[in-house]
N, C-alpha and C. Protein backbone atom coordinates (compact mmCIF):
# COMPACT_ATOMS: atom_id res chain seq x y z
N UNK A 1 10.20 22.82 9.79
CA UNK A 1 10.67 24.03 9.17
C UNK A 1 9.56 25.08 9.30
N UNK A 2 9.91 26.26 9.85
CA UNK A 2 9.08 27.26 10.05
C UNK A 2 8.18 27.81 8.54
N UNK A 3 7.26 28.04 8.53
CA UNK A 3 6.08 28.41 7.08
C UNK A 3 6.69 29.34 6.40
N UNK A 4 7.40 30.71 7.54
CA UNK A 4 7.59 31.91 6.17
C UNK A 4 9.07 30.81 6.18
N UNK A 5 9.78 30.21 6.08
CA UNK A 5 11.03 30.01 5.48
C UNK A 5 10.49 29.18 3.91
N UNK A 6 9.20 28.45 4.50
CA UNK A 6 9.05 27.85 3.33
C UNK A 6 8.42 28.41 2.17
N UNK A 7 7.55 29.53 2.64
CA UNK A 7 7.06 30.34 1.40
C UNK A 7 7.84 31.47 0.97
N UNK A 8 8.96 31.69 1.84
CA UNK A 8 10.40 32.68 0.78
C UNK A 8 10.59 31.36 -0.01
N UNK A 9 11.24 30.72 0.21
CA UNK A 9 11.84 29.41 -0.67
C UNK A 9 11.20 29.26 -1.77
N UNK A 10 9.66 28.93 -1.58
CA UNK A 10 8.96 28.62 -2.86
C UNK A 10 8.41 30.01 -3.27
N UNK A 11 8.63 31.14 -2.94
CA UNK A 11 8.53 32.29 -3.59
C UNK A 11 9.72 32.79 -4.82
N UNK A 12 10.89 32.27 -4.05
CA UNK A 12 12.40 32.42 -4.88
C UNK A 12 12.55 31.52 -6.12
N UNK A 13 12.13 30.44 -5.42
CA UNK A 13 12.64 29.36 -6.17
C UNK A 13 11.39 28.70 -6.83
N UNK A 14 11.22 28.43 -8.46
CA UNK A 14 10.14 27.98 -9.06
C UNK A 14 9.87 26.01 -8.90
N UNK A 15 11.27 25.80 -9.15
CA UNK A 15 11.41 24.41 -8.67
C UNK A 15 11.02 23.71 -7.58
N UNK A 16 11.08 24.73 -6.59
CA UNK A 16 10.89 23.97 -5.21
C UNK A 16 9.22 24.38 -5.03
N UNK A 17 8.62 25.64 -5.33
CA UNK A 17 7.44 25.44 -5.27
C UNK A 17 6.74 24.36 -6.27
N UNK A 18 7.04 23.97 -7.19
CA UNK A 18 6.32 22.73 -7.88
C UNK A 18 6.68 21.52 -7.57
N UNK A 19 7.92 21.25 -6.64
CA UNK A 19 8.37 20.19 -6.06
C UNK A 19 7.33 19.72 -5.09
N UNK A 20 7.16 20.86 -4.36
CA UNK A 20 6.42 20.96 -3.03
C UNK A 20 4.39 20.68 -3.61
N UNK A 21 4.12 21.08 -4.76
CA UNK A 21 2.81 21.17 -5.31
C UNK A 21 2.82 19.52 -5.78
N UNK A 22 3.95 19.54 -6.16
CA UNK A 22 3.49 17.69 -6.71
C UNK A 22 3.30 16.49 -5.23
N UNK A 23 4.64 17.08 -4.65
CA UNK A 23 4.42 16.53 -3.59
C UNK A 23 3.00 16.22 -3.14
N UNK A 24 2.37 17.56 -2.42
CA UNK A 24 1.18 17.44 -1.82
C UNK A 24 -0.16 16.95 -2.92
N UNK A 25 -0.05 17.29 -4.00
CA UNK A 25 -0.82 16.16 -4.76
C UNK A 25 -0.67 15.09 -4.12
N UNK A 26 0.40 13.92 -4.86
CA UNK A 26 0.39 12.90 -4.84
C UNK A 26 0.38 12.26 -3.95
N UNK A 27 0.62 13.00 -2.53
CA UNK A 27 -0.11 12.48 -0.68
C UNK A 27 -1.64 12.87 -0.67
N UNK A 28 -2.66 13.78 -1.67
CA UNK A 28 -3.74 14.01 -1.56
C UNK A 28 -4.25 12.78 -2.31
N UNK A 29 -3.62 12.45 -3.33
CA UNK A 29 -4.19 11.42 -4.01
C UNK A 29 -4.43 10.20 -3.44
N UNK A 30 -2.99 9.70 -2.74
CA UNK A 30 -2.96 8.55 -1.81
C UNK A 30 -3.77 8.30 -0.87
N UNK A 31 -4.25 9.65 -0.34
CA UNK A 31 -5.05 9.67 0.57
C UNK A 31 -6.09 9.01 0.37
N UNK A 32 -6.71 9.85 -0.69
CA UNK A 32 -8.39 10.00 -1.22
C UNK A 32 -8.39 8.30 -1.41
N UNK A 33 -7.18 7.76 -2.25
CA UNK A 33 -7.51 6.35 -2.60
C UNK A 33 -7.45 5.25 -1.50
N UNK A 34 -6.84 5.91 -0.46
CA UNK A 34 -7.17 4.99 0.70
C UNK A 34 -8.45 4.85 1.43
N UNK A 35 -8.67 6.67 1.55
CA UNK A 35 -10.24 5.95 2.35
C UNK A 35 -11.19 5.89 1.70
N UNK A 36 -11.20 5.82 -0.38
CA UNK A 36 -11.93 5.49 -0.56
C UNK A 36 -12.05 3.74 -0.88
N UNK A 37 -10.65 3.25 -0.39
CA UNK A 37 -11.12 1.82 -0.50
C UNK A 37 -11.05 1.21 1.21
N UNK A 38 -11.10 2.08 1.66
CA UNK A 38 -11.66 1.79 3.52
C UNK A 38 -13.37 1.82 3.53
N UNK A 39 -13.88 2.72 2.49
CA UNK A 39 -15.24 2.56 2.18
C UNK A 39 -15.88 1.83 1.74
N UNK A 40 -15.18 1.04 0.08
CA UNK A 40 -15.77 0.75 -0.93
C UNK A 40 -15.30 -0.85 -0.74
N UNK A 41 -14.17 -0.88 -0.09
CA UNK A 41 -13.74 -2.16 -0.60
C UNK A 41 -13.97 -2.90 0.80
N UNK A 42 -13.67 -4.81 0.82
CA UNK A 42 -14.11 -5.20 1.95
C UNK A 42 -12.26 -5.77 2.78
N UNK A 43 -12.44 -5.84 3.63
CA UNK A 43 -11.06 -6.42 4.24
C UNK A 43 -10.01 -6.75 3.04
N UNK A 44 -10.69 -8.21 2.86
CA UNK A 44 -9.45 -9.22 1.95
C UNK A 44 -9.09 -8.57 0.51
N UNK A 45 -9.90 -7.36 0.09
CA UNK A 45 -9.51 -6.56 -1.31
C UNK A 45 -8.55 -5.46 -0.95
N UNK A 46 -8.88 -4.91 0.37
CA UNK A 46 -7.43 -4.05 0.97
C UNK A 46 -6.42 -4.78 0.64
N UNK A 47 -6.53 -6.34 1.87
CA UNK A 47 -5.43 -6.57 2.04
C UNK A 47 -4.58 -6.83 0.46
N UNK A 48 -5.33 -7.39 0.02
CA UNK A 48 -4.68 -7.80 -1.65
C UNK A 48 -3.81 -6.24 -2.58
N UNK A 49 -4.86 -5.23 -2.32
CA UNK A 49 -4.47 -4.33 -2.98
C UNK A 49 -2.90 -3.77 -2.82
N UNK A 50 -2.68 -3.53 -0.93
CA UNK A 50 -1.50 -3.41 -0.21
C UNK A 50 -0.45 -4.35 -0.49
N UNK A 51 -0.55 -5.76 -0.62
CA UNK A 51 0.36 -6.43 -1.00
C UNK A 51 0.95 -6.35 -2.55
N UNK A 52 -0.36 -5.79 -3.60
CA UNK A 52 0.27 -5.59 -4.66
C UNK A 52 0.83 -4.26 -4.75
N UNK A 53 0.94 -3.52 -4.03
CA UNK A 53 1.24 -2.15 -3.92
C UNK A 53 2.88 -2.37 -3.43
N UNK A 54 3.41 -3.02 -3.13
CA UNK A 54 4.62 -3.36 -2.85
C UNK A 54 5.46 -3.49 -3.77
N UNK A 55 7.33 -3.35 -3.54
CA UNK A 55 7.85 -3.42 -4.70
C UNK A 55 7.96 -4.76 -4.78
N UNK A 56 8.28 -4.91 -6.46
CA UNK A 56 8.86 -6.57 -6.68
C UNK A 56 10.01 -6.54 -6.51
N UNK A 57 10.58 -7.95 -6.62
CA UNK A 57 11.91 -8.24 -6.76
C UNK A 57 12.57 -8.61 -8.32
N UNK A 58 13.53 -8.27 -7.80
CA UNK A 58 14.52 -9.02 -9.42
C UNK A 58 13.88 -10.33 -9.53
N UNK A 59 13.24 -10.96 -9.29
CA UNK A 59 12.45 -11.94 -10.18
C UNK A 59 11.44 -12.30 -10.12
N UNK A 60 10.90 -10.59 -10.65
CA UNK A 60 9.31 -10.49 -10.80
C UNK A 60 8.12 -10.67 -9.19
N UNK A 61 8.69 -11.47 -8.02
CA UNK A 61 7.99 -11.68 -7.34
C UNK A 61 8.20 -10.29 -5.70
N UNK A 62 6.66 -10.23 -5.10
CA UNK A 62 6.30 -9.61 -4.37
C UNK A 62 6.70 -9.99 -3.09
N UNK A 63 7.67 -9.74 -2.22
CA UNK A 63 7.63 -9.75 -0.96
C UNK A 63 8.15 -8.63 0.03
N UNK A 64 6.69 -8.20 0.54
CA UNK A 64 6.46 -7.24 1.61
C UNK A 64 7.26 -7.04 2.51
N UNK A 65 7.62 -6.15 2.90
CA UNK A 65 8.39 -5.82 4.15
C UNK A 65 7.92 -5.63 4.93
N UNK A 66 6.39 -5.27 5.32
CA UNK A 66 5.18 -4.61 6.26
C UNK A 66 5.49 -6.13 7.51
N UNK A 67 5.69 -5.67 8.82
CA UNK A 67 4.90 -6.91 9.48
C UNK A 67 3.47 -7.33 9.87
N UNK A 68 3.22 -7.92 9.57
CA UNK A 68 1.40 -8.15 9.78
C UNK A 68 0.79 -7.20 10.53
N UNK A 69 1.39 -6.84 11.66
CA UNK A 69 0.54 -5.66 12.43
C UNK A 69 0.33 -4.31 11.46
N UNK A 70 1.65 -3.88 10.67
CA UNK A 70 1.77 -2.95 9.75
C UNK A 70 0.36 -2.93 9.01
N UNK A 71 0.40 -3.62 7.94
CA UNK A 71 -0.06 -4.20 7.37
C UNK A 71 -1.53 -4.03 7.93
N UNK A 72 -2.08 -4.70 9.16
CA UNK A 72 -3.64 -4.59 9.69
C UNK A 72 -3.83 -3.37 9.78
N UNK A 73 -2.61 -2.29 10.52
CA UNK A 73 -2.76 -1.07 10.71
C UNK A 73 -3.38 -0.15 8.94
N UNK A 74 -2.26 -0.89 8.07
CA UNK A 74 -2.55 0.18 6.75
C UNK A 74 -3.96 -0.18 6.47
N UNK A 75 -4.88 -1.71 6.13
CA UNK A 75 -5.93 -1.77 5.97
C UNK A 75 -6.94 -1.66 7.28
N UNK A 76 -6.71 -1.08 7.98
CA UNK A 76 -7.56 -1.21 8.90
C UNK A 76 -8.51 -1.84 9.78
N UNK A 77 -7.85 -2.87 9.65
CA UNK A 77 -8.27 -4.60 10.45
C UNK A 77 -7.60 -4.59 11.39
N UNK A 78 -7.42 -5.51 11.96
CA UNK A 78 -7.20 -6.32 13.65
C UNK A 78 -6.32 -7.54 12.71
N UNK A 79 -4.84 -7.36 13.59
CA UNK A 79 -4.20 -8.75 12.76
C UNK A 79 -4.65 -10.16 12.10
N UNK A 80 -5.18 -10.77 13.73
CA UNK A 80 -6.01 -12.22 13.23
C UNK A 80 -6.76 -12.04 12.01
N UNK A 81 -7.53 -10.99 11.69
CA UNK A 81 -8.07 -11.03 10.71
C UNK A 81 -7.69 -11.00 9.33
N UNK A 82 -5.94 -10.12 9.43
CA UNK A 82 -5.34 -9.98 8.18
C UNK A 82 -4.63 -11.89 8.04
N UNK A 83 -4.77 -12.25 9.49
CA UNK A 83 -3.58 -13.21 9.18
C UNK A 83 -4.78 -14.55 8.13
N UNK A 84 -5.76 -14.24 9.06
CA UNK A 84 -7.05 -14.98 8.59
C UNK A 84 -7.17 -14.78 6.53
N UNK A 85 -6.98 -13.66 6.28
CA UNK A 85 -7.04 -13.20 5.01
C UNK A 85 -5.57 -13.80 4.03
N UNK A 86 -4.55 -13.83 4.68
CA UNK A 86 -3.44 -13.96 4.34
C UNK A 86 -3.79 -15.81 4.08
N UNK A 87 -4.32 -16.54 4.72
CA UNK A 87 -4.15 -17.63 5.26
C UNK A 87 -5.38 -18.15 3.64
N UNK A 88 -6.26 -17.96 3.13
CA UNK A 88 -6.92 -17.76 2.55
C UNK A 88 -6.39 -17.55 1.03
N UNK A 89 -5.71 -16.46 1.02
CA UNK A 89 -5.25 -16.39 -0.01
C UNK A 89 -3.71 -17.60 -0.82
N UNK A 90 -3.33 -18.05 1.06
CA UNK A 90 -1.76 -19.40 0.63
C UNK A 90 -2.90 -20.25 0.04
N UNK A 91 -3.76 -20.82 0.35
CA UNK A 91 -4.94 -21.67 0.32
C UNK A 91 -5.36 -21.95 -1.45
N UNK A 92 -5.29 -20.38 -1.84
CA UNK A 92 -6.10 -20.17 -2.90
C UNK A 92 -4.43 -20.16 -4.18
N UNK A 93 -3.12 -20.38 -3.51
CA UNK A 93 -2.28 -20.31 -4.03
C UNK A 93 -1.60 -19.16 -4.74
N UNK A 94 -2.61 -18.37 -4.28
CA UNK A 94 -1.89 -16.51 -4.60
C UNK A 94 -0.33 -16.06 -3.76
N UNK A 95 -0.20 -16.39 -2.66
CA UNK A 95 0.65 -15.99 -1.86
C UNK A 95 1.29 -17.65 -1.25
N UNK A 96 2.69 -17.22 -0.91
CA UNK A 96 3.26 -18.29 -0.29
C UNK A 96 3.57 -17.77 1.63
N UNK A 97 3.08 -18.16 2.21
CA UNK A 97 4.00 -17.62 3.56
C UNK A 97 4.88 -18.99 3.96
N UNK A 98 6.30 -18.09 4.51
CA UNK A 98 7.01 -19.14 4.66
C UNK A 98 7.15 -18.44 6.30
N UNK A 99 6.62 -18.87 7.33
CA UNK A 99 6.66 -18.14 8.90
C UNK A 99 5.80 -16.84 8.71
N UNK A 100 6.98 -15.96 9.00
CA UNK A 100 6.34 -14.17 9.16
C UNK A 100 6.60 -13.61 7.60
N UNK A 101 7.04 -14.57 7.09
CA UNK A 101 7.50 -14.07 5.57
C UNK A 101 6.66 -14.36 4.52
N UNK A 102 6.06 -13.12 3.82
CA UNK A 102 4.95 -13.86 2.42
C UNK A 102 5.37 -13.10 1.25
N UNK A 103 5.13 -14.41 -0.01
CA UNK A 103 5.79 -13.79 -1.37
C UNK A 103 4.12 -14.01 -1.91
N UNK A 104 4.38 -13.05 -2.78
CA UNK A 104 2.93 -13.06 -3.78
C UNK A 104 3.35 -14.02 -5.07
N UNK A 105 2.81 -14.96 -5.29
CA UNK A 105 3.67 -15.91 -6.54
C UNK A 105 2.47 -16.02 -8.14
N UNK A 106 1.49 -15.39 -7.13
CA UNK A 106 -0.12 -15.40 -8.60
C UNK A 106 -0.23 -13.80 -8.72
N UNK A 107 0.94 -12.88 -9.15
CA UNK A 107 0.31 -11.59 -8.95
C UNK A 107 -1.43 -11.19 -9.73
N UNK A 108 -1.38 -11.68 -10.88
CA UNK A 108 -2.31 -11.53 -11.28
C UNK A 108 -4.01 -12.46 -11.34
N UNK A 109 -3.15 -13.40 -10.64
CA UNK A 109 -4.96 -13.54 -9.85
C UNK A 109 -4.97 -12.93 -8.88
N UNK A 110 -4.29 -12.54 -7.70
CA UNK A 110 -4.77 -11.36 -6.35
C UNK A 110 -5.18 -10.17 -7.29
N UNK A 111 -4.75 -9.56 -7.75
CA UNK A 111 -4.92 -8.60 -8.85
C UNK A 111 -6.33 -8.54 -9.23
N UNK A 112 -7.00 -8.89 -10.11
CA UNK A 112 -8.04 -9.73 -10.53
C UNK A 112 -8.86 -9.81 -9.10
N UNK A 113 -8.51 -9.99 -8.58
CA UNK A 113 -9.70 -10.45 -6.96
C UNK A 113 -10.15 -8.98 -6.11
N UNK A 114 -8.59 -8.39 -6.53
CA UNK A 114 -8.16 -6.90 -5.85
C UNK A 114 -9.16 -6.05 -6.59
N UNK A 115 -9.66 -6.15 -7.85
CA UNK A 115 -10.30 -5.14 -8.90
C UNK A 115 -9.58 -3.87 -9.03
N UNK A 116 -8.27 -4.83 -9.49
CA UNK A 116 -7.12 -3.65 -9.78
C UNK A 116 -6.91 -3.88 -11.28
């Protein structure tokens, strides 16, 4: 959409300019909190964080829709390494993978590990 259409719009209309202000907040926010845990945090606390960042299901439990590449892409790893992390955490009994499919079944120990 061309700029002046969008600043008549949010000139006219009060709604749509605060639509548009929350909006870009809450993608500034997302932002900031991503690369500040591309900084702060190490691989396996991404990956944890991203998986709890997911919706639940009707019975309470976490399973991602991301495919692992997704997923390496959002934390910024190399798959083997997420799968390596993933693999770690079935281990530690936080997550179940059943194939390409993983449910989070300990939300609150990944949580807890996540320093969420």
């Amino acid at each position: 959409m061309p700029r002046e259409i969008i600043r008549h719009i949010c000139g006219r209309e009060l709604t749509a300019r605060h639509a548009l202000l929350r909006s870009i907040a809450a993608n500034l926010r997302r932002l900031t909190e991503a690369t500040s845990d591309l900084v702060f945090l190490d691989l396996r606390r991404r990956v944890a964080k991203v998986l709890l960042s997911q919706p639940r299901g009707e019975d309470g439990l976490i399973r991602p829709q991301v495919s692992r590449e997704e997923l390496a892409h959002q934390v910024g790893g190399s798959r083997p390494s997420v799968n390596a992390t993933l693999r770690g955490f079935e281990r530690r009994g936080w997550i179940q993978m059943h194939g390409r499919p993983v449910t989070v079944t300990q939300a609150a120990a990944l949580s807890r590990f996540a320093g969420t």
